[in-house]
Protein backbone atom coordinates (compact mmCIF):
# COMPACT_ATOMS: atom_id res chain seq x y z
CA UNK A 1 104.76 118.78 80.95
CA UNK A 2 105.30 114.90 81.18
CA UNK A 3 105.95 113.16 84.64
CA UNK A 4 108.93 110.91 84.96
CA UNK A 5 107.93 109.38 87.86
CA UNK A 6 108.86 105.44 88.24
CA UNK A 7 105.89 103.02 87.99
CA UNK A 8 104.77 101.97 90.81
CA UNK A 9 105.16 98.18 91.59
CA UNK A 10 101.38 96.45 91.32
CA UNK A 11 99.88 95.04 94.53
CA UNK A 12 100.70 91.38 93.11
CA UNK A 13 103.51 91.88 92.81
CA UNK A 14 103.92 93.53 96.13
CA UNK A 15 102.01 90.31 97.80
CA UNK A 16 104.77 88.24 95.56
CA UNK A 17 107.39 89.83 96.88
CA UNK A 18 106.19 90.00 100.61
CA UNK A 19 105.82 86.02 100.19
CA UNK A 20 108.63 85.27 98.89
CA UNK A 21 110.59 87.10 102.03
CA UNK A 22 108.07 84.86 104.18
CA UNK A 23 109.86 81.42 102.63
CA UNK A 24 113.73 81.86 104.76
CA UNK A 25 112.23 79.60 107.91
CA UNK A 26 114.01 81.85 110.66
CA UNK A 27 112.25 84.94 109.07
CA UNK A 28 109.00 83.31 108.70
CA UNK A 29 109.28 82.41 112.31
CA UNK A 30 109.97 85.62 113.75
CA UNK A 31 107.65 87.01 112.04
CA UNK A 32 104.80 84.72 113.40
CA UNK A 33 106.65 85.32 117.06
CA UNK A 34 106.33 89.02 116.50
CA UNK A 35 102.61 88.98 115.62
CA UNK A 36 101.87 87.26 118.44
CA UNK A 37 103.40 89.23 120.97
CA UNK A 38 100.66 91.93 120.79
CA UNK A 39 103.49 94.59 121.50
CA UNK A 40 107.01 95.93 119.96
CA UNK A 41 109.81 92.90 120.20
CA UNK A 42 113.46 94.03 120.55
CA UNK A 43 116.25 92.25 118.00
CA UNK A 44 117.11 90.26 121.03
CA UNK A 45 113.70 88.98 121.58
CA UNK A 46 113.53 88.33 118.01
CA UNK A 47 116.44 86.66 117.66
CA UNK A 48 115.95 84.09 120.97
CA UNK A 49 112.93 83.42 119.27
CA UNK A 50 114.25 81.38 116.52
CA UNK A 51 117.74 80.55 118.25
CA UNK A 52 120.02 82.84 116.15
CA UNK A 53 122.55 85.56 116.68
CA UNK A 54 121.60 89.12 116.92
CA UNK A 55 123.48 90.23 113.85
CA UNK A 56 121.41 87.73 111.92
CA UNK A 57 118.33 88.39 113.16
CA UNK A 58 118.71 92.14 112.53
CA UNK A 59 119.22 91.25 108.84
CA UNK A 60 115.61 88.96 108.69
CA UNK A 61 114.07 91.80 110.30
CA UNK A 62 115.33 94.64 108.03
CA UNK A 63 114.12 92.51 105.16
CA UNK A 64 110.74 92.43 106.44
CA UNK A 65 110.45 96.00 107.28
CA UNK A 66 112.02 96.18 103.28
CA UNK A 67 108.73 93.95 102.05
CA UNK A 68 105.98 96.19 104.33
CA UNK A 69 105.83 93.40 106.55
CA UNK A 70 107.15 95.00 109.99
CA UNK A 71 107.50 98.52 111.16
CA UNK A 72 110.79 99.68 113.13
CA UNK A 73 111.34 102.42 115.41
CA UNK A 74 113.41 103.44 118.14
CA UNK A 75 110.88 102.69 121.56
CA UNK A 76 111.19 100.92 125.06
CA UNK A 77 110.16 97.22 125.26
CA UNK A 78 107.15 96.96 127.23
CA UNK A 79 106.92 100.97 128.40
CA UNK A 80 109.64 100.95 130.49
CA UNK A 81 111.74 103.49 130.47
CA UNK A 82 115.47 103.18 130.73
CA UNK A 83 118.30 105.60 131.20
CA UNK A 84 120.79 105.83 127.64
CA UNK A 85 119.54 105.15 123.41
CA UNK A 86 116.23 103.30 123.20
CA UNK A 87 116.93 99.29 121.51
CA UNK A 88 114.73 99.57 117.74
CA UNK A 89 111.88 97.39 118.30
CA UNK A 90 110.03 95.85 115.33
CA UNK A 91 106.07 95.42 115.27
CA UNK A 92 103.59 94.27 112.76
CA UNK A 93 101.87 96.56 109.67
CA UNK A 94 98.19 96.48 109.42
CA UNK A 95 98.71 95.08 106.12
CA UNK A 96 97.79 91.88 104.86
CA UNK A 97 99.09 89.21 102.27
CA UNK A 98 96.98 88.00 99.19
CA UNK A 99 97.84 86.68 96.35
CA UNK A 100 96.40 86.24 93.37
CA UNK A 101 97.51 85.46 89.74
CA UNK A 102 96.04 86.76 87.88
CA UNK A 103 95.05 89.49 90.42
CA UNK A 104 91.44 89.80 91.48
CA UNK A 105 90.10 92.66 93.54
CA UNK A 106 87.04 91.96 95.19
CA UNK A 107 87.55 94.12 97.97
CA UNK A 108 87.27 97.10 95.91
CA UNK A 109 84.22 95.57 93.95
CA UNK A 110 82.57 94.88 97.77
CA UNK A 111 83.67 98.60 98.86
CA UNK A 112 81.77 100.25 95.65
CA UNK A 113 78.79 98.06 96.40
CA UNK A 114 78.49 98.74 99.94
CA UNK A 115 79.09 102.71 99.00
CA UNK A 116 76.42 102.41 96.64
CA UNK A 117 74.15 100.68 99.42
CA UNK A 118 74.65 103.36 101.85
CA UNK A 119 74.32 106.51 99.22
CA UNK A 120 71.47 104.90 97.59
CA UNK A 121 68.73 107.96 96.65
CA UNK A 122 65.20 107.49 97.18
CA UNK A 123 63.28 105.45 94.54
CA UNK A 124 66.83 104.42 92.66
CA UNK A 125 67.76 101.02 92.26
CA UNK A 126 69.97 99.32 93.67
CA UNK A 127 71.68 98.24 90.45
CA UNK A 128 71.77 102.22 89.39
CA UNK A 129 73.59 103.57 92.65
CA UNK A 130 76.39 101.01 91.91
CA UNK A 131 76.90 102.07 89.24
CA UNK A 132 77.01 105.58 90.02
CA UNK A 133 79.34 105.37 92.49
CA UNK A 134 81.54 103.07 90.58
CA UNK A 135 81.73 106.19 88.12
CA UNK A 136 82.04 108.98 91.17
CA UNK A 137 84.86 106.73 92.43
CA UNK A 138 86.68 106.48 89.21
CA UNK A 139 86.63 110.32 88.66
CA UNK A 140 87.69 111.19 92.23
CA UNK A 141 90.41 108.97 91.51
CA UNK A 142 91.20 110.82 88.36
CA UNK A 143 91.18 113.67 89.66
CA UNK A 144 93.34 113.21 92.37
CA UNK A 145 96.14 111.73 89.63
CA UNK A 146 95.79 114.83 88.02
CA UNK A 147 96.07 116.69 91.22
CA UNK A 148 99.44 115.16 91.96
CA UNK A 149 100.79 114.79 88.96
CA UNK A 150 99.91 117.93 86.93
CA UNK A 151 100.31 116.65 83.41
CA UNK A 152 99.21 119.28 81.36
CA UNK A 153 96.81 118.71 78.65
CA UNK A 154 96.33 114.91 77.57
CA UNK A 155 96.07 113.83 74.17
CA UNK A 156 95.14 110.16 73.51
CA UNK A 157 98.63 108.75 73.66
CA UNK A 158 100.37 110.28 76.54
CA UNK A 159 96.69 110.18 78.47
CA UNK A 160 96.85 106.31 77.95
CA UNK A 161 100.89 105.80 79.30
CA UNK A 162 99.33 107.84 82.27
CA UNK A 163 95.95 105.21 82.49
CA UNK A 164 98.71 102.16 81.93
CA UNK A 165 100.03 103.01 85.46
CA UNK A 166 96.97 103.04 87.25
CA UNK A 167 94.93 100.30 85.19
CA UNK A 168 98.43 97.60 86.28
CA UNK A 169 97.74 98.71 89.87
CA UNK A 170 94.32 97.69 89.73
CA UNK A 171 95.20 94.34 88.71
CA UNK A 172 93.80 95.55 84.85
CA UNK A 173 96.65 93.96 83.05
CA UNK A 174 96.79 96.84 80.25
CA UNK A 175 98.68 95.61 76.76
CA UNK A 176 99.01 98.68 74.17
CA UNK A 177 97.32 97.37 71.45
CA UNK A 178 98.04 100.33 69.29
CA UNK A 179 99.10 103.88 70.17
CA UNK A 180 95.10 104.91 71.24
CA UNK A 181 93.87 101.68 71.90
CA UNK A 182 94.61 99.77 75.50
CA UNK A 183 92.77 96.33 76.04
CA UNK A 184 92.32 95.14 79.73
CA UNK A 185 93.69 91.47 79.81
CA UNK A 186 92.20 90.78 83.15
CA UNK A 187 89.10 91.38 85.07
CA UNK A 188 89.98 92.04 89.10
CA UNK A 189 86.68 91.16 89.70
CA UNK A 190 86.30 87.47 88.21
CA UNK A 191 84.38 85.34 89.18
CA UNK A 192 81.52 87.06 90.28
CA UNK A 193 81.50 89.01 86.86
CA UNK A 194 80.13 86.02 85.71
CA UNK A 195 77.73 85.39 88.06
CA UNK A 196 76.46 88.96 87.35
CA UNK A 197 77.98 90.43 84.55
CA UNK A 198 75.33 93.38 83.39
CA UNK A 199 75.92 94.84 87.02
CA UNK A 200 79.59 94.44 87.77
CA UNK A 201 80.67 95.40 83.64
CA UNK A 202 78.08 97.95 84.08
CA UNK A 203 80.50 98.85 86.95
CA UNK A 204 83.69 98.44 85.57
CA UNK A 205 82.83 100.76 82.32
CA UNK A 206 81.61 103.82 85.05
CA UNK A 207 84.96 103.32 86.84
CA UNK A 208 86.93 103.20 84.04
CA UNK A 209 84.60 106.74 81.96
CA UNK A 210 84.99 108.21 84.94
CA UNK A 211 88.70 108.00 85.87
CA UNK A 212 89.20 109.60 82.08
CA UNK A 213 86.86 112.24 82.74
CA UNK A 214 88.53 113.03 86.15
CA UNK A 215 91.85 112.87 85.00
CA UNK A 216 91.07 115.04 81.41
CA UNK A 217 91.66 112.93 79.02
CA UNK A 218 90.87 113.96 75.42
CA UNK A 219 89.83 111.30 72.48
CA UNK A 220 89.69 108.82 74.31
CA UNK A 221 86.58 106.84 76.22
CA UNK A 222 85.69 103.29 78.01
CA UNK A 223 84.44 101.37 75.50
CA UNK A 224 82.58 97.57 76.27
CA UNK A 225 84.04 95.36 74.17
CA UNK A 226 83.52 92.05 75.89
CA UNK A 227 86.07 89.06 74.91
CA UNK A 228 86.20 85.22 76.79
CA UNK A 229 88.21 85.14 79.48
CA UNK A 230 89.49 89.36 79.59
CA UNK A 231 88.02 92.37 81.19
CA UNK A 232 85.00 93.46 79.18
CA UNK A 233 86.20 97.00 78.47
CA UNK A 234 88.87 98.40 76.73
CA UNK A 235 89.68 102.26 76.13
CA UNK A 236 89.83 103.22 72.52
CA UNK A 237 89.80 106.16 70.13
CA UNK A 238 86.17 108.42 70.87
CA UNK A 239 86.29 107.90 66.73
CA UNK A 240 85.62 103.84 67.62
């Protein structure tokens, strides 16, 4: 059984795209005027903000509920009830914008260190737990694409399309070198790879073994295979 499903856009390019709405000026100002508010803001409001007509307005806003920017729903201003339809009001996400080319994740990289912190065992290092989690985190996640997606048994090849789509996600930057071989272009967690690379590609390798292992991936396994400027592993043939 293969899975069809459309690739999901990567968070750059999501943060690209949610700037790029943020550079019309009226937009970028209601926007601002909305996240100030502290409460839902009617098309009206919105509009008076920036000194433009309702119908336009209602077109910035739509585009910024389009980029994850704003929420809509159908509510009463300020709690107050009145008789007939409720106006759609328009508040903020919880998301936030950052971009990064190439994309750098060091919010995930802080997450699995602070896990690893907390679940530490007695008389491990700290070094050790990282890592460990790291590798729990990448099989959970595994395991939960498997769990959705229900691909059947996965051979090198097709287990390696399915790794593409999460690997771009995660800011990875995958290129198919050959059929069984994927090298990571990118390390999401430059600069501070650098600073301590046994520990963070000591990491990245668990992460990566263990989101194969949870997703069931046969002949294929996280290899470390440093290069200059690119992630330091790559997944390759279990022959390799």
């Amino acid at each position: 059984m293969t899975s069809d499903a459309t690739p999901l856009p990567s968070a750059g390019d999501a943060a690209i795209e949610s700037v790029s709405v943020l550079g019309e000026d009226s937009r970028r100002r209601m926007f601002a005027f909305i996240r100030r508010q502290g409460r839902p803001v009617t098309r009206d409001e919105a509009a008076a903000s920036v000194g433009i007509s309702r119908k336009l307005a209602a077109f910035h806003l739509d585009k910024l509920v389009d980029a994850g920017l704003l929420r809509a729903r159908y509510g009463a201003p300020g709690g107050i009830r009145k008789v007939g339809r409720q106006p759609k009001v328009y508040e903020p996400t919880d998301g936030h914008i950052h971009v990064s080319i190439p994309d750098r994740r060091h919010e995930l990289l802080a997450d699995l260190l602070l896990e690893a912190v907390l679940a530490e065992d007695s008389g491990e290092s700290a070094a050790h737990a990282a890592v460990r989690t790291a590798g729990r985190r990448g099989r959970e996640l595994g395991e939960e694409e498997r769990k959705q997606t229900r691909p059947g048994r996965l051979g090198a090849e097709r287990g390696l399309s399915v790794c593409e789509r999460m690997l771009d996600q995660h800011g990875f930057e995958p290129v198919r070198e050959t059929p069984t071989r994927l090298r990571l272009r990118n390390c999401p967690f430059h600069p501070l790879a650098a600073k301590a690379p046994e520990l963070v590609c000591g990491m990245n390798h668990a992460f990566l073994a263990g989101y194969l292992e949870g997703l069931e991936v046969s002949g294929v396994q996280a290899l470390l295979a440093p290069r200059p400027g690119e992630c330091c592993v790559q997944l390759g043939p279990t022959t390799e």
